[in-house]
Protein backbone atom coordinates (compact mmCIF):
# COMPACT_ATOMS: atom_id res chain seq x y z
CA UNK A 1 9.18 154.33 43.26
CA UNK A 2 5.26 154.61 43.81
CA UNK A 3 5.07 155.43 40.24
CA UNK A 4 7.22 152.21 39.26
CA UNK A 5 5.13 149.87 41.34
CA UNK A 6 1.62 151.20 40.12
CA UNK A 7 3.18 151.03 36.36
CA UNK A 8 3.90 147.49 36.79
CA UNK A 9 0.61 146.62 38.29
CA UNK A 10 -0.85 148.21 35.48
CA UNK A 11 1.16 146.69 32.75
CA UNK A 12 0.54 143.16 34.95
CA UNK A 13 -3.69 143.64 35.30
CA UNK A 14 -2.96 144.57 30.85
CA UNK A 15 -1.32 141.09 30.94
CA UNK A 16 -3.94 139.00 32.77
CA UNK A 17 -6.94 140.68 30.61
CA UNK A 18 -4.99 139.65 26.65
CA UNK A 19 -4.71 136.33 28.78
CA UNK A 20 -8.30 136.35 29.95
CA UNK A 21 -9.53 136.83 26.50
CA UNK A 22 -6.97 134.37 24.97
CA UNK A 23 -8.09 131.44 26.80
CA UNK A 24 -12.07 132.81 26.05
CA UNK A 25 -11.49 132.98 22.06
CA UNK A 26 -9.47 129.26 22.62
CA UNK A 27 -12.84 127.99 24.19
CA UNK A 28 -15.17 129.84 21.49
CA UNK A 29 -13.02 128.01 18.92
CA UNK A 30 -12.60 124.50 20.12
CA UNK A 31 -15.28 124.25 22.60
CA UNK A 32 -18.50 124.46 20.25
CA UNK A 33 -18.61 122.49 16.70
CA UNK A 34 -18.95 125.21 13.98
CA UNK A 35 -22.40 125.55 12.19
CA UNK A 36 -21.46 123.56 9.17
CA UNK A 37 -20.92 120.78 11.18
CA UNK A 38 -23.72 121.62 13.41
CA UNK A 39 -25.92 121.62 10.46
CA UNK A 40 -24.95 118.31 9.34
CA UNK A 41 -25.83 116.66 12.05
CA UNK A 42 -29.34 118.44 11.84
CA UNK A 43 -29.52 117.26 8.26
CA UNK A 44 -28.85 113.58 8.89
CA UNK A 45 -31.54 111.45 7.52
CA UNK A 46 -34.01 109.05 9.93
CA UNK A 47 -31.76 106.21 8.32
CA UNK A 48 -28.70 107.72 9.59
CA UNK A 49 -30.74 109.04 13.36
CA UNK A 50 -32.15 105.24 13.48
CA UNK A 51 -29.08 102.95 13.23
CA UNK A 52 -27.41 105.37 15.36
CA UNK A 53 -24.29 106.68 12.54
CA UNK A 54 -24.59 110.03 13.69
CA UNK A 55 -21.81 111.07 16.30
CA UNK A 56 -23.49 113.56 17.96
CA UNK A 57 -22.77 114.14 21.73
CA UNK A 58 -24.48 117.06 23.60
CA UNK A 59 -22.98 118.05 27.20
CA UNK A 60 -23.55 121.16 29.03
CA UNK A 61 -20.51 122.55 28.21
CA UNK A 62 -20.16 122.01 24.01
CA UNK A 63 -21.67 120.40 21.41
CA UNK A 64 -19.54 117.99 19.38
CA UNK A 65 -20.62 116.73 15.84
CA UNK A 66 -18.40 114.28 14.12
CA UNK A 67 -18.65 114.29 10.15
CA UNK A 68 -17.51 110.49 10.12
CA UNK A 69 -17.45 107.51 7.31
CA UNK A 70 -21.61 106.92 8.38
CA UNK A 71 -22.52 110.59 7.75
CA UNK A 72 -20.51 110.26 4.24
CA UNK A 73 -22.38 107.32 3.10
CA UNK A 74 -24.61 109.79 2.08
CA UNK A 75 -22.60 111.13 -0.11
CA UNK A 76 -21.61 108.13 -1.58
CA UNK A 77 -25.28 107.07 -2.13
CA UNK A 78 -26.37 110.61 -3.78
CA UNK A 79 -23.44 109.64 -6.06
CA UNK A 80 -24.64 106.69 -6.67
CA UNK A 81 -27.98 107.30 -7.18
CA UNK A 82 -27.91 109.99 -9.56
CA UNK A 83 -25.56 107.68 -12.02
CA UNK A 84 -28.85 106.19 -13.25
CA UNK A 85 -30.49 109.18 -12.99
CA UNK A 86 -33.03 108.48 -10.40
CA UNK A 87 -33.77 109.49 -6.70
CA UNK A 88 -34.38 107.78 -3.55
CA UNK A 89 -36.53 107.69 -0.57
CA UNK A 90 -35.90 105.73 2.46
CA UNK A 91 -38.51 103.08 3.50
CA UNK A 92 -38.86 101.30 6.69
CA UNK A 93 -40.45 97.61 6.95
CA UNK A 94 -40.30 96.40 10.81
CA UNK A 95 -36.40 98.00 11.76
CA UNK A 96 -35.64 97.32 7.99
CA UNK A 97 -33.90 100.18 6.34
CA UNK A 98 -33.59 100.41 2.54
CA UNK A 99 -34.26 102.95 -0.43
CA UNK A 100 -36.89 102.95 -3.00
CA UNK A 101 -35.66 104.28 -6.41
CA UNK A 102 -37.99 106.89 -8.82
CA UNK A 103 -37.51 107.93 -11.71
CA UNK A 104 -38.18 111.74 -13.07
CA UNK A 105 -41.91 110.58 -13.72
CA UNK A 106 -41.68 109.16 -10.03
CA UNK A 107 -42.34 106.00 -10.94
CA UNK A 108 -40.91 103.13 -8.68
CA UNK A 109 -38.15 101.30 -10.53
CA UNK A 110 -36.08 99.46 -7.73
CA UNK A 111 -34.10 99.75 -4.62
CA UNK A 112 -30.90 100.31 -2.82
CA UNK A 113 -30.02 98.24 0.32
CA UNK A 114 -27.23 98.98 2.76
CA UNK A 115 -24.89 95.97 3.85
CA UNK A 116 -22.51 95.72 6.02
CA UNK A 117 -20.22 92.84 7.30
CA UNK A 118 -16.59 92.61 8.85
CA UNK A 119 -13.99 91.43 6.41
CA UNK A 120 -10.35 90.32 6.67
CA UNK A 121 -9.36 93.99 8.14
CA UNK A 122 -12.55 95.64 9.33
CA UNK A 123 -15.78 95.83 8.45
CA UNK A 124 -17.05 96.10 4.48
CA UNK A 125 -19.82 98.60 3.46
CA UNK A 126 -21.69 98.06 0.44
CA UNK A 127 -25.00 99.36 -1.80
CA UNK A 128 -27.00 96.91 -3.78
CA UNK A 129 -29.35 97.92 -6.50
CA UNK A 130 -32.10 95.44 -7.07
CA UNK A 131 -35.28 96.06 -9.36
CA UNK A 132 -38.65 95.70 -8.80
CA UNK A 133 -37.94 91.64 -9.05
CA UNK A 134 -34.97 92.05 -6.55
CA UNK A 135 -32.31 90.70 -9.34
CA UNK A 136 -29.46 92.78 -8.26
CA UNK A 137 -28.35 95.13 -10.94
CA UNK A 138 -25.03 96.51 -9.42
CA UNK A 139 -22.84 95.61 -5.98
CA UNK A 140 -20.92 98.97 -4.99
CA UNK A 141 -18.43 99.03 -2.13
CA UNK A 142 -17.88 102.15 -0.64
CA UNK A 143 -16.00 101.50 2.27
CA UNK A 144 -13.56 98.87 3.00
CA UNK A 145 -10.13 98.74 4.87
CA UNK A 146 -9.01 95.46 3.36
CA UNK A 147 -5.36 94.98 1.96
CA UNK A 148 -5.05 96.16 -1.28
CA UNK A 149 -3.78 93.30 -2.63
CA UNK A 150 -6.85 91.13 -1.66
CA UNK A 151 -9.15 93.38 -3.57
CA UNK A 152 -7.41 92.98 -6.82
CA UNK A 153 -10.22 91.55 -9.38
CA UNK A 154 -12.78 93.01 -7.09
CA UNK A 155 -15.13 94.92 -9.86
CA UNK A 156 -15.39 91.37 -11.54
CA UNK A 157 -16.31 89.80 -8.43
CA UNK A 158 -19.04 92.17 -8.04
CA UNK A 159 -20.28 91.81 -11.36
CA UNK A 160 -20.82 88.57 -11.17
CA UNK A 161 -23.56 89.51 -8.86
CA UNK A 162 -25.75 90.88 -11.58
CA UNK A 163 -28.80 88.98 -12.46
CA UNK A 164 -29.05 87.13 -9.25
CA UNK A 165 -31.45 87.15 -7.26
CA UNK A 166 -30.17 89.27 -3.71
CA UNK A 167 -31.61 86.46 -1.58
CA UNK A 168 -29.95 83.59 -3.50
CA UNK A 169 -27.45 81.59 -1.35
CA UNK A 170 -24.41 81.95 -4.00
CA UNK A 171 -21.23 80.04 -3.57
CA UNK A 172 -17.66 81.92 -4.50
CA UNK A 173 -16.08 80.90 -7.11
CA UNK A 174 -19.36 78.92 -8.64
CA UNK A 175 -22.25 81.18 -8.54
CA UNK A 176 -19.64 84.31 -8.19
CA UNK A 177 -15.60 84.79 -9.34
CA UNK A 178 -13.24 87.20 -8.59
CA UNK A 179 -11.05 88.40 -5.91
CA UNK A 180 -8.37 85.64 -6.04
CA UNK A 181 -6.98 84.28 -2.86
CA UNK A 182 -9.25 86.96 -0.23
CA UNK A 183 -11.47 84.53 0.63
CA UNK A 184 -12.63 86.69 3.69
CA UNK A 185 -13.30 89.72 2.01
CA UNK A 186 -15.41 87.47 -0.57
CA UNK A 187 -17.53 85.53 1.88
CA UNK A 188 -17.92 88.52 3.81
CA UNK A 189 -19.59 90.13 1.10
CA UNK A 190 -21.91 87.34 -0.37
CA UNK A 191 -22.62 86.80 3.31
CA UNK A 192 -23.91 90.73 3.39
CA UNK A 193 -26.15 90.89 -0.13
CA UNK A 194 -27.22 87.57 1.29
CA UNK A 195 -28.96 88.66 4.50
CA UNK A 196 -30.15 91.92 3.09
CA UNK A 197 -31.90 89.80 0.71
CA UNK A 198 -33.13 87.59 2.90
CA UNK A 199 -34.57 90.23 5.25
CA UNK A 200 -36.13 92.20 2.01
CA UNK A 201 -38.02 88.89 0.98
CA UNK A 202 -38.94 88.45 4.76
CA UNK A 203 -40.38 92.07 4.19
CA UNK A 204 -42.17 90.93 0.58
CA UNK A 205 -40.84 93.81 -0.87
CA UNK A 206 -40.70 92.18 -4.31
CA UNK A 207 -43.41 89.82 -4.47
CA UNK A 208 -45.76 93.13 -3.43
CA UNK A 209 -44.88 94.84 -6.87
């Protein structure tokens, strides 16, 4: 009997320790972010560390790094960038975030300006590419959650931009077409190249070139 009750023990104390080191490998898993995402969040740009997109929450217990929609913008931008073969740096005028554009002789050819406004279903995240004269040379949105219906017609719309000036005050449907019957997601984004412009000129970024 003695030998019975000291077996189970033993096969109990067995059962506690794969339980033990169960719940210890749970927390190693779950409880700290893994280094890719770790490193992400040490890679972020100033842009990204200024406005705040980085979800990055440090306790004493874990470390928690969210790869979300303002980290990828990044992505989206490199994209972006390299499609006219050039390269960016991120400037900084007085809180104002944009990107200056080189080319392989590093010569200053334009810039790249983030907007962002709400639209029918949630907010509407854009690039514009200006040159040196800020006449906007392409409108890219690379983040919306509008119905897909209302953004039918939306890559006229957006090139209807080109060759304005970004700080003009353009009126749908006159100045700019497209996007037939979303007047939201329209205003919204003439409303976003608008003030970008208007806080570039503020900035004389293009009459200093």
């Amino acid at each position: 009997m003695q030998s019975l009750a000291r077996s189970d023990k033993v096969s109990k104390t067995k059962g506690m320790s794969v339980f033990l080191i169960l719940i210890f490998m749970i927390i190693t898993l779950f409880g700290c972010a893994p280094t890719d995402q770790l490193q992400a969040c040490e890679d972020a740009d100033s842009l990204m560390v200024e406005q705040g997109g980085v979800d990055c929450v440090a306790t004493q217990e874990e470390v928690n790094c969210t790869t979300n929609q303002e980290i990828l913008y990044k992505d989206y931008l490199k994209i972006f960038v390299s499609n006219y073969n050039l390269s960016n740096v991120v400037g900084k005028k007085n809180e104002f975030l944009y990107y200056y554009l080189y080319d392989n002789a590093r010569e200053l050819q334009g810039f790249v300006f983030l907007a962002e406004e709400e639209g029918w279903a949630g907010p509407i995240k854009l690039f514009i590419k200006t040159n040196l004269q800020g006449e906007i040379q392409e409108v890219y949105v690379w983040h919306h959650t509008e119905t897909p219906v209302y953004v039918i017609g939306i890559d006229d719309f957006l090139a209807s931009f080109v060759g304005h000036k970004i700080d003009a005050s353009l009126t749908w449907q006159q100045d700019v077409h497209g996007i037939t019957g979303a007047t939201v997601t329209a205003e919204s984004i003439i409303k976003a190249i608008f003030n970008q412009g208007i806080r570039a000129s503020e900035e004389d970024l293009f009459s200093a070139q």
